[in-house]
Protein backbone atom coordinates (compact mmCIF):
# COMPACT_ATOMS: atom_id res chain seq x y z
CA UNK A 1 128.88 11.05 45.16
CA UNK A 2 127.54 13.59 47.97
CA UNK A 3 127.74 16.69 45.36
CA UNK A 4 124.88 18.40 43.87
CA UNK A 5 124.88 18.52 39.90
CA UNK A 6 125.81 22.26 40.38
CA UNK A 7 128.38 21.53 43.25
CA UNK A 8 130.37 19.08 41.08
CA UNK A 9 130.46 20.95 37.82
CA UNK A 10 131.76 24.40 39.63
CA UNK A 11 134.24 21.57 41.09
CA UNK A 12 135.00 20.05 37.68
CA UNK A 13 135.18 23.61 35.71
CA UNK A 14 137.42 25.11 38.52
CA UNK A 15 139.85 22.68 37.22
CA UNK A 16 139.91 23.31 34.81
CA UNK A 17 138.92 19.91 33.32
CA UNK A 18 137.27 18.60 29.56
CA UNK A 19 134.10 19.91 27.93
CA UNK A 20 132.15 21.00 31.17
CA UNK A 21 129.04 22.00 28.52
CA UNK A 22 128.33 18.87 27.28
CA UNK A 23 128.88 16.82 30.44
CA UNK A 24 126.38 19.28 32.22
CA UNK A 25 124.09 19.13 29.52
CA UNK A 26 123.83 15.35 30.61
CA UNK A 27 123.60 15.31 34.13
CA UNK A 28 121.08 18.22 34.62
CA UNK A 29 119.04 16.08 31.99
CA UNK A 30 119.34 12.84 34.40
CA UNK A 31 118.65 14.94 37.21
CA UNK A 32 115.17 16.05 35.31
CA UNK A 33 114.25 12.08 35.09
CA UNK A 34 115.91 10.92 38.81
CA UNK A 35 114.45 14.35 40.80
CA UNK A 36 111.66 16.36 39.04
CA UNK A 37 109.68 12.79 38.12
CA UNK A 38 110.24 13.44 33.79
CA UNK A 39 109.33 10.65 32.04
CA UNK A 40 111.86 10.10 29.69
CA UNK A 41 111.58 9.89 26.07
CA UNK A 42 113.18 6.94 23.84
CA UNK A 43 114.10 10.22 22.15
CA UNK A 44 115.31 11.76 25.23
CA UNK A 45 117.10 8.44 25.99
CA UNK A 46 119.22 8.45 22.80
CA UNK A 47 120.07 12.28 23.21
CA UNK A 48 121.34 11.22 26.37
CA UNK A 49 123.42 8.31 25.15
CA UNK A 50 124.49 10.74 22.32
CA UNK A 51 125.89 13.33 24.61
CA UNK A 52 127.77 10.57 27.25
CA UNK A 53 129.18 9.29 24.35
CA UNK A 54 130.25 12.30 22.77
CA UNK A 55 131.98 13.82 26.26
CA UNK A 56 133.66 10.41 26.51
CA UNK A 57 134.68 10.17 22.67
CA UNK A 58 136.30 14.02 23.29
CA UNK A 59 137.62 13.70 26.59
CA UNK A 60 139.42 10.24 25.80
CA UNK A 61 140.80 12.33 22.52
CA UNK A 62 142.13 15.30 24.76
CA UNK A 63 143.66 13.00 26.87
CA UNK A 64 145.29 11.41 23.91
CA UNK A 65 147.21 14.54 22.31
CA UNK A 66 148.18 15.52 25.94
């Protein structure tokens, strides 16, 4: 919980771990709403929710045929 977006993704890739694209795709868009005051969109919201739910859909998958 004390990482940066950017500290825990170079974390996350450098093992190696799941889709790091889509999962950063998410966070640096929640970091646009928490930090840089971006009011979000219903749209926005359901992109979001789109994305979290397609990284967990995958990642649960992977994890699966392992």
């Amino acid at each position: 919980p004390h990482l940066t977006t950017e500290e825990f993704l170079s974390q996350f890739r450098g093992e190696g771990r799941g889709r790091s694209d889509e999962l950063a795709k998410f966070l640096e868009s929640a970091d646009m709403v928490k930090f840089a005051g971006v009011e979000a969109t219903p749209e926005m919201a359901d992109a979001a929710t789109g994305s979290a739910r397609g990284y967990l859909e995958s990642d649960s998958a992977e994890e699966v045929s392992k």
